[in-house]
Protein backbone atom coordinates (compact mmCIF):
# COMPACT_ATOMS: atom_id res chain seq x y z
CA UNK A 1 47.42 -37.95 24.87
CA UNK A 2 44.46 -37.07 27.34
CA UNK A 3 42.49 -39.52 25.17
CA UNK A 4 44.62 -42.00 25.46
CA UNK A 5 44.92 -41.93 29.13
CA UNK A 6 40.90 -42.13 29.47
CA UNK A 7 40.89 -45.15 27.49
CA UNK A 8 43.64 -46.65 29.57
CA UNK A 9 42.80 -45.57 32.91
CA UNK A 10 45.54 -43.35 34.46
CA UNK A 11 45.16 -40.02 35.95
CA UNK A 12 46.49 -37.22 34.66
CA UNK A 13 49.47 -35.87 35.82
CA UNK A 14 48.12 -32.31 36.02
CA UNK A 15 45.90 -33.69 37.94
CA UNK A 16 47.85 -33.08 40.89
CA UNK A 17 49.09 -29.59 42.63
CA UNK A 18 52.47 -31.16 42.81
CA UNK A 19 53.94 -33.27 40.40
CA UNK A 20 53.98 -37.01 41.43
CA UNK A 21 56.97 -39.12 41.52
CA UNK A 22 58.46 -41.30 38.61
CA UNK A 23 57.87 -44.18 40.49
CA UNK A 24 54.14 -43.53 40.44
CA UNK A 25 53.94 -43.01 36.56
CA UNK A 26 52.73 -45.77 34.68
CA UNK A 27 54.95 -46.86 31.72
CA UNK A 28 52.09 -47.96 29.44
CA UNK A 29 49.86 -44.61 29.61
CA UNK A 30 52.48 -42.32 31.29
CA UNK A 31 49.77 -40.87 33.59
CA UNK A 32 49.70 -41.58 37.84
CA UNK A 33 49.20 -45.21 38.21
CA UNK A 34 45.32 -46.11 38.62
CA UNK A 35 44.50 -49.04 40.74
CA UNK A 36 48.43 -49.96 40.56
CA UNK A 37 48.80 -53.99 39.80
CA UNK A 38 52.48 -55.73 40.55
CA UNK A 39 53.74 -58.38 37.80
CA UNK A 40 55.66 -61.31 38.36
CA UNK A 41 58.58 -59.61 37.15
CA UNK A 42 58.00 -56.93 40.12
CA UNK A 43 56.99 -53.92 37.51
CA UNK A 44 53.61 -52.13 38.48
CA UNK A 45 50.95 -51.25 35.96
CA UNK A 46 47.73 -49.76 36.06
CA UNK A 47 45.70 -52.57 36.06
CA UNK A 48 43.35 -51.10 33.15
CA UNK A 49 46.65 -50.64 30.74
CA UNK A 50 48.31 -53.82 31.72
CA UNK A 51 45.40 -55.69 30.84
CA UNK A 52 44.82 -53.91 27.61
CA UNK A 53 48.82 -54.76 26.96
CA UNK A 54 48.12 -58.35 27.64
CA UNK A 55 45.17 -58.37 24.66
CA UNK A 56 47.79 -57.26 21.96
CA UNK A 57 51.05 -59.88 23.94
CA UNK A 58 51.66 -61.46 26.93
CA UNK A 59 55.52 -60.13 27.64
CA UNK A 60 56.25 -56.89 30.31
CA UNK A 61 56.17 -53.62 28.69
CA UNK A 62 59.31 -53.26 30.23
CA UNK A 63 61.68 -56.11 30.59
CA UNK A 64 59.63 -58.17 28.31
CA UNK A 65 59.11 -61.46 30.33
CA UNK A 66 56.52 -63.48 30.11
CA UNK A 67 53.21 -61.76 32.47
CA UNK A 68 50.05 -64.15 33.52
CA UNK A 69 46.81 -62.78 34.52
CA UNK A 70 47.22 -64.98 37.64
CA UNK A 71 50.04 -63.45 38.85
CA UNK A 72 49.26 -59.76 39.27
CA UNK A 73 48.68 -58.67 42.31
CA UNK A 74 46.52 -55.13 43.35
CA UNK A 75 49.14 -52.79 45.09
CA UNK A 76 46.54 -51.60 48.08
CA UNK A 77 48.83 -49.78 49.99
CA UNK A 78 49.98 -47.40 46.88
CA UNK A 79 46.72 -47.17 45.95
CA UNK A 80 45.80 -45.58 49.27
CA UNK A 81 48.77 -43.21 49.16
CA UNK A 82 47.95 -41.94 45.50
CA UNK A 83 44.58 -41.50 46.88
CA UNK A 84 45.90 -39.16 49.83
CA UNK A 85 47.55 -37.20 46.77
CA UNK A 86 46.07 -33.41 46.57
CA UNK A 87 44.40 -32.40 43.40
CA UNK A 88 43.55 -29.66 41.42
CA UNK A 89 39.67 -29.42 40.77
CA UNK A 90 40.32 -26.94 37.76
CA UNK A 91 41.22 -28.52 34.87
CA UNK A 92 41.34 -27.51 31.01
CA UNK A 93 40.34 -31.37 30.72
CA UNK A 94 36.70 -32.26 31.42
CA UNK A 95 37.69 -35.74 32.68
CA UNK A 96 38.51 -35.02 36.44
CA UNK A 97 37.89 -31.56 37.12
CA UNK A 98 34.81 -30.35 38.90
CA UNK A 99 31.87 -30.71 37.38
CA UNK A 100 30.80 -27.46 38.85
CA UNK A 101 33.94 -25.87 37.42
CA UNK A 102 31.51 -23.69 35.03
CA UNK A 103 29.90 -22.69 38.17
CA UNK A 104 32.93 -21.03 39.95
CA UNK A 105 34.18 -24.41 42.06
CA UNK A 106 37.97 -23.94 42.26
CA UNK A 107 38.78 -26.30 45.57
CA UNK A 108 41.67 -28.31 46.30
CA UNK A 109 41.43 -31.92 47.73
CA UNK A 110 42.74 -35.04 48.25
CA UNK A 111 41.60 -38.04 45.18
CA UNK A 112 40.26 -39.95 47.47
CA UNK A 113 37.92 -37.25 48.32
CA UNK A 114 36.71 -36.20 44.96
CA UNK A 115 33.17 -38.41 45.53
CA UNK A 116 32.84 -36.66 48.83
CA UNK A 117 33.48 -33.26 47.46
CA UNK A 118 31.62 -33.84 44.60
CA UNK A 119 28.02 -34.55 47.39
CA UNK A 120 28.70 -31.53 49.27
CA UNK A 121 30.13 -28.87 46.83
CA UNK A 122 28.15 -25.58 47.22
CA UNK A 123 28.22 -24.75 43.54
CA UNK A 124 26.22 -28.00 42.54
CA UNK A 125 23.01 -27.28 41.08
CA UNK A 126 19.85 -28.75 42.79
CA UNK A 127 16.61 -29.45 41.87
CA UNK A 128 13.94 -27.33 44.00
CA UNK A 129 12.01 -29.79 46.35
CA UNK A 130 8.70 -28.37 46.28
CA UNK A 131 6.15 -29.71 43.65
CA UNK A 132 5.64 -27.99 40.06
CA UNK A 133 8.69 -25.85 40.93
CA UNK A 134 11.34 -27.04 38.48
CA UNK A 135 14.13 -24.28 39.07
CA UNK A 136 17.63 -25.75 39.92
CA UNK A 137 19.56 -23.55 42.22
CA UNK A 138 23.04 -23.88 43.41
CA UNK A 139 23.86 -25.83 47.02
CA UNK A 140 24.48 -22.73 48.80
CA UNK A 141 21.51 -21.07 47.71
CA UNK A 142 19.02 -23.38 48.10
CA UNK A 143 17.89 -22.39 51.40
CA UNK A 144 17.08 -18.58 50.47
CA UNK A 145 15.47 -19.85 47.26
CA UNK A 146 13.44 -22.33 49.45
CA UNK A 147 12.24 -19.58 51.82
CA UNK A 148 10.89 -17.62 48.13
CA UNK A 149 9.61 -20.42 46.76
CA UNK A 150 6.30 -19.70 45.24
CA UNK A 151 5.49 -23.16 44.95
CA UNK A 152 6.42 -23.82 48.91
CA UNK A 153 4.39 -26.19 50.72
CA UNK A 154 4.46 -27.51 54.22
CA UNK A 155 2.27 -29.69 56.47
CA UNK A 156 1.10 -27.90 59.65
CA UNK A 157 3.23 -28.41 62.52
CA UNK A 158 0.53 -28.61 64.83
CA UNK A 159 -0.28 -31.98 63.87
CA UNK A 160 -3.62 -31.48 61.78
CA UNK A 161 -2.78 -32.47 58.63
CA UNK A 162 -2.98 -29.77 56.12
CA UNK A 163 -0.94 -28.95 53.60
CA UNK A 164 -0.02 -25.28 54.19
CA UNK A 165 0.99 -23.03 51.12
CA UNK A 166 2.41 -19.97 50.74
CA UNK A 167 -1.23 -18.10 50.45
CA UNK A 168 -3.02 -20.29 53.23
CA UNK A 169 -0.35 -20.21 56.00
CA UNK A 170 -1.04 -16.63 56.85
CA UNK A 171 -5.06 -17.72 57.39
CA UNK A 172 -4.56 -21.15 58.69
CA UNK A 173 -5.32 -20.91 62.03
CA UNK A 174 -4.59 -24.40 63.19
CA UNK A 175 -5.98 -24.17 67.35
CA UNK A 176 -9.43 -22.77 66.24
CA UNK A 177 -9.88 -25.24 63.75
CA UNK A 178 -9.26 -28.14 66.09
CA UNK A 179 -11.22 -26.11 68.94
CA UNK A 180 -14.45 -25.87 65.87
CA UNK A 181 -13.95 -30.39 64.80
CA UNK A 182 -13.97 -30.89 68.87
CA UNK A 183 -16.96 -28.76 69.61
CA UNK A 184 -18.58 -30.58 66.45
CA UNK A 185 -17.62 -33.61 67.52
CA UNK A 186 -18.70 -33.25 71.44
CA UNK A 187 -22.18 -32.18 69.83
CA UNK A 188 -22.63 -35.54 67.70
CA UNK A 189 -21.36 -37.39 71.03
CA UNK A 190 -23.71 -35.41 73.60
CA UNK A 191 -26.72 -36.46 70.46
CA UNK A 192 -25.89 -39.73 70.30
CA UNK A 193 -25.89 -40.25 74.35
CA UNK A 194 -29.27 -38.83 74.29
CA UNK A 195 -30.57 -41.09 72.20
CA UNK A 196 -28.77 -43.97 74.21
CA UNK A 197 -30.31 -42.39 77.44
CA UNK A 198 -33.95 -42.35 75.90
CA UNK A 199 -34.07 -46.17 74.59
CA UNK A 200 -32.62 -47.16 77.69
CA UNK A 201 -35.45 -46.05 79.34
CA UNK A 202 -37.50 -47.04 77.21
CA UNK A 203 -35.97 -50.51 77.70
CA UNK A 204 -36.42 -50.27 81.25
CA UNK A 205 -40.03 -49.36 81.02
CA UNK A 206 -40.69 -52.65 78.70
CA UNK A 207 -38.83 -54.59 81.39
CA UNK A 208 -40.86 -53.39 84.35
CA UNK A 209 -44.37 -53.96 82.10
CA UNK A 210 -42.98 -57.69 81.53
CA UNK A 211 -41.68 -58.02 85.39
CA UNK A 212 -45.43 -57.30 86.61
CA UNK A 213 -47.31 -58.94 83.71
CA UNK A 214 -44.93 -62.38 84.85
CA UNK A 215 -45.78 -61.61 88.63
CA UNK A 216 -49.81 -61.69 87.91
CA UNK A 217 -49.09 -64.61 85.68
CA UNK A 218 -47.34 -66.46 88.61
CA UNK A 219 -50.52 -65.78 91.22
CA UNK A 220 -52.64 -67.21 88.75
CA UNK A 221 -50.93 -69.94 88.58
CA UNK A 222 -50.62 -70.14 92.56
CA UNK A 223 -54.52 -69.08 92.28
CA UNK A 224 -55.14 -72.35 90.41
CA UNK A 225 -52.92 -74.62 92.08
CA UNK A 226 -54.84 -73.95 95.78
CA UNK A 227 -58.27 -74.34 94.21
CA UNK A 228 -57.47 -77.66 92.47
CA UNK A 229 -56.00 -78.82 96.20
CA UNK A 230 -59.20 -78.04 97.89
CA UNK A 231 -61.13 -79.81 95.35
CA UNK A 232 -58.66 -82.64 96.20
CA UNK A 233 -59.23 -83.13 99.45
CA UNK A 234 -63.04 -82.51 99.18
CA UNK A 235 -63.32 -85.37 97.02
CA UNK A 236 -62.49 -88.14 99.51
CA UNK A 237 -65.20 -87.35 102.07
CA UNK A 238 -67.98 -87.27 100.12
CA UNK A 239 -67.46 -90.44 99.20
CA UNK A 240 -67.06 -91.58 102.60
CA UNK A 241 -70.80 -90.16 103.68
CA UNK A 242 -72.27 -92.12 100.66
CA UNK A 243 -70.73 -95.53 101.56
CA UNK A 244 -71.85 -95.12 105.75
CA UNK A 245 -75.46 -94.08 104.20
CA UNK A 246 -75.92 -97.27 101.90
CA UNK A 247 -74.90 -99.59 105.18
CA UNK A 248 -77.09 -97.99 107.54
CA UNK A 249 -79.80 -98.89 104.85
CA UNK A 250 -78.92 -102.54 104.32
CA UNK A 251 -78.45 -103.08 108.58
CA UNK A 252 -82.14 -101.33 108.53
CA UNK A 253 -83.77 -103.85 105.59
CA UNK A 254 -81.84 -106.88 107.76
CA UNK A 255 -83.27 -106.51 110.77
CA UNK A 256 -87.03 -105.32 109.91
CA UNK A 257 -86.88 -109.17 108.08
């Protein structure tokens, strides 16, 4: 019977804390109707069973008129109401009971909350978090197992990055380790501004040699620009005292004749 219903799709009625109504058994598996479909003929199915019907011939199970695929339509509104149906979570079946039944689950709840249930139930069995654990604990107690853990590990909430365990948290002593990296770090920085302070000045000494080497360069140049003036303007006269000279001489020779 129970095997017959998994195959066809309908709950089972002892499913339920109450027993359901007729008019919410299915005729075909005679369990509560399981995504309920309506025929032409008005007679709902589950849709799983009907469909399976349909394979073997295509007349109601009930009235025995002729049924189309294309005429079945999903009953939404019933569906929603089975849903709000309470249920028993343990079951001598395995199909819709808990499956932490084994574990001591015994809750009641509506069907359509069985998924729900099913992600919060304190009796489910979770793997431990924490790396090269393994151990599976139940819901509830996962929080005093993960304060025991030997395999705990947590970064340091101080922001530096290491992976605390449960051996190294007692020692790790987060501020003085920061306070030792900035020290260290201030040292390399107050080295390396030496060093920038010392080429710079050595920089500044090479400039100042170049500033006065190009300032003698320039007088020399200034130097040798006035002495190749005055050479210049000595030029002209002398050649003005030659040429009066060589007339005086020819006016002399002219008039002794």
């Amino acid at each position: 019977m129970i095997q017959n219903q998994i195959q066809s799709g309908g709950y089972e009625v002892d499913l339920f804390v109450e027993a359901p109504d007729y008019d919410l058994i299915c005729i075909i598996c005679r369990g509560v109707l399981r995504c309920p479909v309506r025929v032409a003929c008005n007679h709902i199915f589950c849709k799983k069973c009907i469909l399976q019907w349909l394979k073997r011939q295509e007349t109601c199970p009930c009235c025995r008129k002729p049924v189309s695929q294309n005429l079945m339509f999903v009953m939404f509104r019933l569906s929603k109401a089975i849903g709000r149906l309470q249920v028993k979570v343990f079951l001598p079946s395995p199909w819709h009971q808990c499956r932490n039944t084994p574990q001591g689950c015994a809750a009641i709840f509506p069907l359509s909350e069985e998924y729900l249930h099913s992600s919060t139930c304190p009796f489910e069995r979770l793997l431990c978090p924490h790396l090269g654990c393994g151990t599976r604990v139940l819901r509830r107690d996962a929080d005093s197992h993960a304060c025991a853990c030997p395999h705990w590990t947590q970064l340091c909430p101080m922001g530096c990055g290491t992976q605390l365990s449960r051996t190294t948290q007692p020692q790790h002593n987060c501020y003085r380790e920061l306070q030792q990296r900035y020290e260290a770090q201030r040292s390399r920085q107050r080295t390396i501004a030496a060093a920038l302070r010392r080429k710079m000045t050595r920089m500044q000494s090479t400039m100042a040699h170049m500033r006065r080497q190009v300032g003698l360069i320039c007088e020399s140049l200034e130097v040798l620009e006035e002495c190749e003036e005055q050479e210049e303007e000595e030029s002209p006269g002398e050649g003005t005292s030659s040429s009066s000279n060589s007339s005086t001489a020819s006016s002399t020779s002219s008039s002794s004749s």
